[in-house]
Protein backbone atom coordinates (compact mmCIF):
# COMPACT_ATOMS: atom_id res chain seq x y z
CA UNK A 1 0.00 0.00 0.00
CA UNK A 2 1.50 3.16 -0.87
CA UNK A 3 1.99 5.98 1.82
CA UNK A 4 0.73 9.47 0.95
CA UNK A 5 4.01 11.95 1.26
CA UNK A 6 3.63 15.80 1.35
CA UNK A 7 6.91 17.58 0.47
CA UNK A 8 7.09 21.00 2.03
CA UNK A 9 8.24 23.54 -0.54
CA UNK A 10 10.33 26.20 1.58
CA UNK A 11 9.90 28.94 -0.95
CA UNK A 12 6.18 28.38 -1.21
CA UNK A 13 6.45 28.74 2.75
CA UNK A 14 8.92 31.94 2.53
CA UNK A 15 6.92 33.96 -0.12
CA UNK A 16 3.45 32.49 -0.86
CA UNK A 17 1.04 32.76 -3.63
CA UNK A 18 -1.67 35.45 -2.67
CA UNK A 19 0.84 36.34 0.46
CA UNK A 20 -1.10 34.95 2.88
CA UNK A 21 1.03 34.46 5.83
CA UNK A 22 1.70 31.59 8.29
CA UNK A 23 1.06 32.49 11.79
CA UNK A 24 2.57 29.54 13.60
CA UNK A 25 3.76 31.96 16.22
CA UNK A 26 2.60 34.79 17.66
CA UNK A 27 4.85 37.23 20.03
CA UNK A 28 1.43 37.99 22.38
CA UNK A 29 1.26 34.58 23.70
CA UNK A 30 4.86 34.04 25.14
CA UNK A 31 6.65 35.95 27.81
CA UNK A 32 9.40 38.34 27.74
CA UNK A 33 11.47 35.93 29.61
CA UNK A 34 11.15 33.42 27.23
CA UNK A 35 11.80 35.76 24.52
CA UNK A 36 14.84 36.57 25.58
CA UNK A 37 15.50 32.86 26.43
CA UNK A 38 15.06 31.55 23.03
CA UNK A 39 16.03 34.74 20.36
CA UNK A 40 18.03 36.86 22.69
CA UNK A 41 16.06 40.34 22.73
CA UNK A 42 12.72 41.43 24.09
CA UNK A 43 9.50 42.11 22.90
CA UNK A 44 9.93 45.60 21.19
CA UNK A 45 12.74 45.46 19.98
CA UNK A 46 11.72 42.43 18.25
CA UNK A 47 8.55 44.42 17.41
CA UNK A 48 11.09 46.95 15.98
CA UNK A 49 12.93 44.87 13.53
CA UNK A 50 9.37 43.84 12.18
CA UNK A 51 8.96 47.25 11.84
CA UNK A 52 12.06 48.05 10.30
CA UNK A 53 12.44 45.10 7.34
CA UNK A 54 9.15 43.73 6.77
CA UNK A 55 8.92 44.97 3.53
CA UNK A 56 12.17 43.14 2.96
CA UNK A 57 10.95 39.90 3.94
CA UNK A 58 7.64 40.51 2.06
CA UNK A 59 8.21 40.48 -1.03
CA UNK A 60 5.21 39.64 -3.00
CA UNK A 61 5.35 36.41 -4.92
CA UNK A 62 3.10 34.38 -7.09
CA UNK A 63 3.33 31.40 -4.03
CA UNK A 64 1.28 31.01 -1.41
CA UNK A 65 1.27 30.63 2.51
CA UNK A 66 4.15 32.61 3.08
CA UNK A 67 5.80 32.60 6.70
CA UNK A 68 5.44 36.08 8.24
CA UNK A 69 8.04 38.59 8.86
CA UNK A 70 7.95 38.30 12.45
CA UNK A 71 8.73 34.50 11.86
CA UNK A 72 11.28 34.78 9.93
CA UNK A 73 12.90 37.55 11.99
CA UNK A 74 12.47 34.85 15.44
CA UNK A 75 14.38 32.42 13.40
CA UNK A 76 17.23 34.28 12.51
CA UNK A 77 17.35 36.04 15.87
CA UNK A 78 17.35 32.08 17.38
CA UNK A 79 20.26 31.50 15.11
CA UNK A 80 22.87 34.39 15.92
CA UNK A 81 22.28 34.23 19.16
CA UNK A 82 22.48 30.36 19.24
CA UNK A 83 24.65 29.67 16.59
CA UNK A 84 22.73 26.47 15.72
CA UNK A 85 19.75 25.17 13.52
CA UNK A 86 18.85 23.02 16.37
CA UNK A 87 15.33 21.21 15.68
CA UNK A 88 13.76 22.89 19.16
CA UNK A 89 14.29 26.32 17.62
CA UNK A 90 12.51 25.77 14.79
CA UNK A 91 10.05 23.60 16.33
CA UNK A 92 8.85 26.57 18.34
CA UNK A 93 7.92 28.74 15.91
CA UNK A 94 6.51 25.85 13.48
CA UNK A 95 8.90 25.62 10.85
CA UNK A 96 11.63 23.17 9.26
CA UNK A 97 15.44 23.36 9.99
CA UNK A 98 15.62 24.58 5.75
CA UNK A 99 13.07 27.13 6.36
CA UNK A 100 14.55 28.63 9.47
CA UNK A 101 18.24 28.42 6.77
CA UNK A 102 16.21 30.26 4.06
CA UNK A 103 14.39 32.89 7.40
CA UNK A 104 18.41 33.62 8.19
CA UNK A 105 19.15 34.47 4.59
CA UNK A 106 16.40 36.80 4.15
CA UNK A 107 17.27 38.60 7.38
CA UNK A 108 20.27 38.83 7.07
CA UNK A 109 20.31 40.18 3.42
CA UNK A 110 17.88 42.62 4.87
CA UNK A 111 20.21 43.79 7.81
CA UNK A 112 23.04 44.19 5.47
CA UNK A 113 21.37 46.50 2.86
CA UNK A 114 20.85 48.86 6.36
CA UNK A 115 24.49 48.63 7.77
CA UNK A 116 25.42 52.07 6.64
CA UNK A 117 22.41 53.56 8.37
CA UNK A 118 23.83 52.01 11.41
CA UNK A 119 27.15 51.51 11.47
CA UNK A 120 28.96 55.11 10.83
CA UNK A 121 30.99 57.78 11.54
CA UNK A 122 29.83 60.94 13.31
CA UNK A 123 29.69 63.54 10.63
CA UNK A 124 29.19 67.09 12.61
CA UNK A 125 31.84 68.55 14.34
CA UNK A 126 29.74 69.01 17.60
CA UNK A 127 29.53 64.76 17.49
CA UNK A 128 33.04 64.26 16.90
CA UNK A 129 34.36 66.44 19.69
CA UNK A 130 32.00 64.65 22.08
CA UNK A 131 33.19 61.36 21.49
CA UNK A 132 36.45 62.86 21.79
CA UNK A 133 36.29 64.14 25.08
CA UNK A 134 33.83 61.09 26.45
CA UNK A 135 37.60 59.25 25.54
CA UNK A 136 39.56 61.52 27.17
CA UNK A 137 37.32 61.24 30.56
CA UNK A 138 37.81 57.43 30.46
CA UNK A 139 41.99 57.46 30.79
CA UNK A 140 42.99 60.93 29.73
CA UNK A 141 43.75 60.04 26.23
CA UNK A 142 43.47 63.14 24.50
CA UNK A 143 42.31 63.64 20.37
CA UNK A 144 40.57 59.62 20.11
CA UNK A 145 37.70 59.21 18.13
CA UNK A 146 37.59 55.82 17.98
CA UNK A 147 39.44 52.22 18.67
CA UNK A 148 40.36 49.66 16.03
CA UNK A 149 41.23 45.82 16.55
CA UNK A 150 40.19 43.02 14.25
CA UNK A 151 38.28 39.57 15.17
CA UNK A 152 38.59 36.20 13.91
CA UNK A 153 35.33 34.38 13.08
CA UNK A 154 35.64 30.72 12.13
CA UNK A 155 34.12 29.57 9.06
CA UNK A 156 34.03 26.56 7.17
CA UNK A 157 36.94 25.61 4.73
CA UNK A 158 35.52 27.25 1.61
CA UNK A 159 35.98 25.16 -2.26
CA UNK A 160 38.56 27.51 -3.31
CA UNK A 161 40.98 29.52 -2.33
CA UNK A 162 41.42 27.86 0.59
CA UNK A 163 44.92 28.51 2.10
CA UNK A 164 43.90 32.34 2.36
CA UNK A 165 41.54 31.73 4.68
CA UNK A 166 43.70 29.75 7.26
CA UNK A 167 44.86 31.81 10.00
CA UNK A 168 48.00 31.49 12.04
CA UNK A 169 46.39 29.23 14.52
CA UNK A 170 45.44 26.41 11.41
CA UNK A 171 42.07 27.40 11.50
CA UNK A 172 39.69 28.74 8.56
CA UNK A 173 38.54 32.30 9.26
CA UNK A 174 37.92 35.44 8.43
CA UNK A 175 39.73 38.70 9.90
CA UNK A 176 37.43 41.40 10.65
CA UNK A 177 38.38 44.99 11.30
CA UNK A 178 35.93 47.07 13.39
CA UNK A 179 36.15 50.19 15.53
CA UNK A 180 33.96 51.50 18.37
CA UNK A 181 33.55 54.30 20.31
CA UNK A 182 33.02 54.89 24.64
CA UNK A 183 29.77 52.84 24.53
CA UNK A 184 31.15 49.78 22.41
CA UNK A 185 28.59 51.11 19.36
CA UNK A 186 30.55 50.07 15.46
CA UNK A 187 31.47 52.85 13.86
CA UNK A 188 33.42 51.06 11.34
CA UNK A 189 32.82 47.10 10.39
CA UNK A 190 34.80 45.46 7.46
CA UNK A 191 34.13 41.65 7.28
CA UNK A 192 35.05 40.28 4.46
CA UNK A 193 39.38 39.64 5.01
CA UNK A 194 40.50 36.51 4.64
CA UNK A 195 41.96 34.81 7.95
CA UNK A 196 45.21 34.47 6.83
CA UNK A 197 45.93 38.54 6.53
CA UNK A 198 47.51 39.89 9.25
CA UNK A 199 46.14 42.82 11.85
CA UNK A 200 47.84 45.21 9.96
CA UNK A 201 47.55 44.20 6.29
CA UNK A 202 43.85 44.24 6.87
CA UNK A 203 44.15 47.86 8.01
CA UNK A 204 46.68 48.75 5.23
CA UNK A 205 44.10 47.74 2.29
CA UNK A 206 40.67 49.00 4.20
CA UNK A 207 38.14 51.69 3.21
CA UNK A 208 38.98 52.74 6.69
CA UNK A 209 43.00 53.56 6.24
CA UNK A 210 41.80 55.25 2.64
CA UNK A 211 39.45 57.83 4.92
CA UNK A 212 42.27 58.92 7.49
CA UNK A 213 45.28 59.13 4.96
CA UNK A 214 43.11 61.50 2.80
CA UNK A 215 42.21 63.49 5.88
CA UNK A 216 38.74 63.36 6.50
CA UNK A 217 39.48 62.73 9.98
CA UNK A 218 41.98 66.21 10.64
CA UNK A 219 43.13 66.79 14.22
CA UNK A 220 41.77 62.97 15.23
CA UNK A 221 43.05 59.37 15.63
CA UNK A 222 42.58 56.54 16.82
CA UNK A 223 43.79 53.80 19.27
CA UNK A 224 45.35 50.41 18.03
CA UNK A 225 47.91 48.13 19.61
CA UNK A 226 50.79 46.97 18.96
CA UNK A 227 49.53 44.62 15.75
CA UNK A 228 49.27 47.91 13.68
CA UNK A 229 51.95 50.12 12.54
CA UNK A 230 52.45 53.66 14.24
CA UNK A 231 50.31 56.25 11.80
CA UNK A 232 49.48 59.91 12.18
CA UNK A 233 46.33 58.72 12.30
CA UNK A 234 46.85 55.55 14.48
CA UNK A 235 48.48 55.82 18.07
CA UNK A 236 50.02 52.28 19.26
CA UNK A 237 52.13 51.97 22.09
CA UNK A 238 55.36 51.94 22.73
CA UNK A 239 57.17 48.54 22.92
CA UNK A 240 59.20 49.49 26.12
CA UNK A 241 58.62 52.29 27.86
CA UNK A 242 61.21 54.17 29.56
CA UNK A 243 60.09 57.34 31.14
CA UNK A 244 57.65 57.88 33.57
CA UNK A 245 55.75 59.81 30.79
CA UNK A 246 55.64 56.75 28.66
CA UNK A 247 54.88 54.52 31.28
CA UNK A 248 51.84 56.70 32.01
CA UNK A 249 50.80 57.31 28.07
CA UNK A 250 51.01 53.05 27.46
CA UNK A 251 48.68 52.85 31.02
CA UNK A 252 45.86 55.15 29.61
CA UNK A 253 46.49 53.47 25.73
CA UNK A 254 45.54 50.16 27.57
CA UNK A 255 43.06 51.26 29.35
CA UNK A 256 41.63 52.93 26.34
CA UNK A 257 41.90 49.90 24.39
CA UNK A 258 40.56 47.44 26.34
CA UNK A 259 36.64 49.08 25.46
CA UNK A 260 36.90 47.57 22.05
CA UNK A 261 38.32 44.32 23.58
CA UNK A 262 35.26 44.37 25.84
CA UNK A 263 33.36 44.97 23.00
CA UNK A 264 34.37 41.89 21.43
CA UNK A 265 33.93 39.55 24.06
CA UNK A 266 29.90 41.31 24.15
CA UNK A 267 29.49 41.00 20.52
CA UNK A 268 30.57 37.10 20.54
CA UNK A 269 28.70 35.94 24.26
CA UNK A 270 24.97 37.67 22.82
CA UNK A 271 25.51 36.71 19.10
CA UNK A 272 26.65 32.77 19.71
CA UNK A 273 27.31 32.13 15.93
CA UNK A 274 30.25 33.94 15.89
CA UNK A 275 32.21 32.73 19.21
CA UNK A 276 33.06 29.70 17.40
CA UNK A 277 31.85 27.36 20.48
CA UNK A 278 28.73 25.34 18.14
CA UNK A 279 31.27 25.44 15.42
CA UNK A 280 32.48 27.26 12.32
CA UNK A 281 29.82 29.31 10.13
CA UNK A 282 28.78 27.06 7.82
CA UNK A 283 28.62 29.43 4.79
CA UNK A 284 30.64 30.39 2.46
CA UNK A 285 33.09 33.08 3.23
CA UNK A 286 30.84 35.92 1.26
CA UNK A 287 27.55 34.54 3.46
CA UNK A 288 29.62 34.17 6.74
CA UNK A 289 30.53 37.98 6.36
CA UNK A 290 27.25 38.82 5.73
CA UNK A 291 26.30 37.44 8.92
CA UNK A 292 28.92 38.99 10.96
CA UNK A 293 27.93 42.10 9.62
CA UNK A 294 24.18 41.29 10.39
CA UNK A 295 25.06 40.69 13.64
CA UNK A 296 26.91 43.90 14.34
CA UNK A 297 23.91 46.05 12.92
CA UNK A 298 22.00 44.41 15.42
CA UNK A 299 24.54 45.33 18.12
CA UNK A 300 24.32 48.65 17.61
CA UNK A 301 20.81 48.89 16.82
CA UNK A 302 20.43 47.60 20.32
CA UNK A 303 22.41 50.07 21.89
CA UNK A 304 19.87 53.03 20.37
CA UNK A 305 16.86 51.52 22.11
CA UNK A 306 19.04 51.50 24.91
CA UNK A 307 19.82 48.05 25.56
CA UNK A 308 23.05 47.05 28.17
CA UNK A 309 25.27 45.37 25.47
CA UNK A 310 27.89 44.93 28.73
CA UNK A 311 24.94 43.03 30.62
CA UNK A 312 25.26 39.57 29.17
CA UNK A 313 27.83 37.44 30.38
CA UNK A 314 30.68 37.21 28.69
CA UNK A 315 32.14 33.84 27.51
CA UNK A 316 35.00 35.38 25.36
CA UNK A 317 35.26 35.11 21.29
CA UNK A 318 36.87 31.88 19.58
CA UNK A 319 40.37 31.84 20.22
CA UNK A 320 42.33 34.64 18.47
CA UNK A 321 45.71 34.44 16.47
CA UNK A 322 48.68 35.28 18.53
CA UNK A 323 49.51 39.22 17.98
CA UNK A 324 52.30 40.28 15.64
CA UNK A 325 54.73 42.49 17.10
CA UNK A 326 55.71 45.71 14.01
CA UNK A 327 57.49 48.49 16.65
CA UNK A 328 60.50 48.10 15.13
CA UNK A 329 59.11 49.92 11.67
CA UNK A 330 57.31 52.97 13.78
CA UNK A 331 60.45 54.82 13.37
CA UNK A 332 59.90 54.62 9.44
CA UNK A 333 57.07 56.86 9.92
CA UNK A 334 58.83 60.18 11.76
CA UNK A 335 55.74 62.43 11.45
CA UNK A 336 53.83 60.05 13.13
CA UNK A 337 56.54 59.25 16.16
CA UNK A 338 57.22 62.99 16.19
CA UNK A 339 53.57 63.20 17.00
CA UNK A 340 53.12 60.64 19.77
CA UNK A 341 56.26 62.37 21.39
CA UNK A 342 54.24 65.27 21.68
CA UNK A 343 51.53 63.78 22.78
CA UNK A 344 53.69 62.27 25.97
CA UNK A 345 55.03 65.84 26.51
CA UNK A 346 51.87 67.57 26.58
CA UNK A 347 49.25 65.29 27.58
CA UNK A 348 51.27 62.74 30.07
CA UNK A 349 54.54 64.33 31.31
């Protein structure tokens, strides 16, 4: 006797002929501690993002039954934050382990297309010279606007190209260069560098060195360590200190530096797809930086509705490459070492 087999067609359940949505779920009849359980966030910020790319995620097709933007928006929140198509996820919002794969795509497609709208520079002057002096409040580190550092995010080994991807630790990834400002907010997010480029080869060929060597960024720099090389625009520190002035400008560099390192370890505990501990990102290395850009758009997004990013515990991001040591080449640059001389006369003598 032959069994009767329905096949589930996960596009017809994305987009839908007539767009008549799937309700499986429905935010009203859980609680905000669950909510944040399963997906991470609460209720209106979730409410928000619905808000924000629903006409993203529905797009009007000639399918029917469509899952609903909300859906699809609980099932790729379930996945950053858990890292994992695991069966219970989709199970509680009533769709398939491919569905929730195709729900992540969508989102995430969507958050991308809105990165610059959250992830940016202040342009005023008024903005700039804020974040400048919330900086100097924290250690005394006059004339930052910002702090740079890269990330490694483990992804699959992708079908070609391979070798660039493998870091100095043996492990696929890719090298992502972000900076932040006081509150841990992006200002800057490039994810797309293959793991096997160093710190400061990243920095070398970003949008980001491009902006501060043509100036748009006068009378400003920012804080890296000692991965980087030593730019007008880029204060490291020194390799060994010898005065008490350097000894006090490397203390309030560290101290500076260690928001974007706190930043990190934020970014990896809430969004558990990119710590590394359920695995690489199973993408390719064009999807996996989608993702990690997704997920930092949502970072920030959550600090403007005024969300704690410090408040979840932090676990720490997959293990990083050892850091490269490059003071012996500062002296190459002599504006730039004339310039951090000053600053130790002025600022910490």
């Amino acid at each position: 006797m032959a069994i009767p087999i329905t096949v589930l067609d996960c596009d017809l359940l994305l987009y839908g002929r007539g767009h008549r949505t799937l309700d499986r779920f429905k935010l009203d009849d859980v609680s905000d501690e669950y909510l944040m359980s399963m997906y991470g966030f609460p209720r209106q910020f979730i409410y928000y993002l619905v808000e924000l790319l629903g006409a993203n995620l529905s797009r009007p097709t000639q399918r029917s039954r469509a899952i609903s933007p909300e859906t699809q928006i609980l099932a790729a929140l379930g996945f950053y934050t858990s890292g994992s198509f695991q069966t219970r996820m989709g199970d509680a919002i009533g769709i398939s382990q491919a569905s929730m794969s195709r729900c992540v795509a969508n989102v995430t497609e969507a958050l991308v297309e809105r990165a610059s709208q959250f992830i940016r520079f202040p342009a005023d002057e008024a903005s700039i010279q804020a974040l400048k002096d919330e900086f100097y409040g924290l250690a005394g580190m006059p004339g930052v606007m910002g702090i740079v550092d890269c990330i490694h995010v483990a992804i699959k080994a992708p079908n070609a190209e391979d070798l660039s991807y493998v870091n100095r630790k043996g492990l696929h990834s890719l090298n992502c260069l972000m900076v932040c400002d006081i509150r841990g907010a992006l200002m800057t997010v490039e994810t797309n560098w293959p793991g096997s480029l160093q710190d400061c080869a990243v920095l070398q060929q970003s949008s980001l060195s491009s902006q501060f060597e043509a100036g748009m960024h006068k009378d400003s720099w920012l804080l890296g360590d000692s991965s980087f090389f030593l730019r007008t625009w880029l204060m490291t520190p020194l390799h060994i200190p010898e005065t008490p002035a350097e000894y006090r400008y490397n203390m309030a560099h560290s101290a500076t530096h260690s928001v974007i390192e706190k930043t990190f370890r934020t970014l990896c505990s809430r969004f558990r797809c990119l710590d590394g501990s359920k695995g690489a990102l199973q993408y390719s290395p064009e999807k996996s930086s989608h993702i990690i850009l997704a997920c930092c758009v949502l970072h920030n997004i959550s600090l403007e509705h005024g969300m704690d990013v410090w408040s979840s515990p932090m676990t720490g991001p997959m293990e990083q490459p050892p850091e490269e040591e490059y003071e012996h080449m500062e002296s190459l640059d002599l504006e730039a070492d004339r310039i951090r001389q000053e600053l130790m006369l002025t600022h910490f003598s």
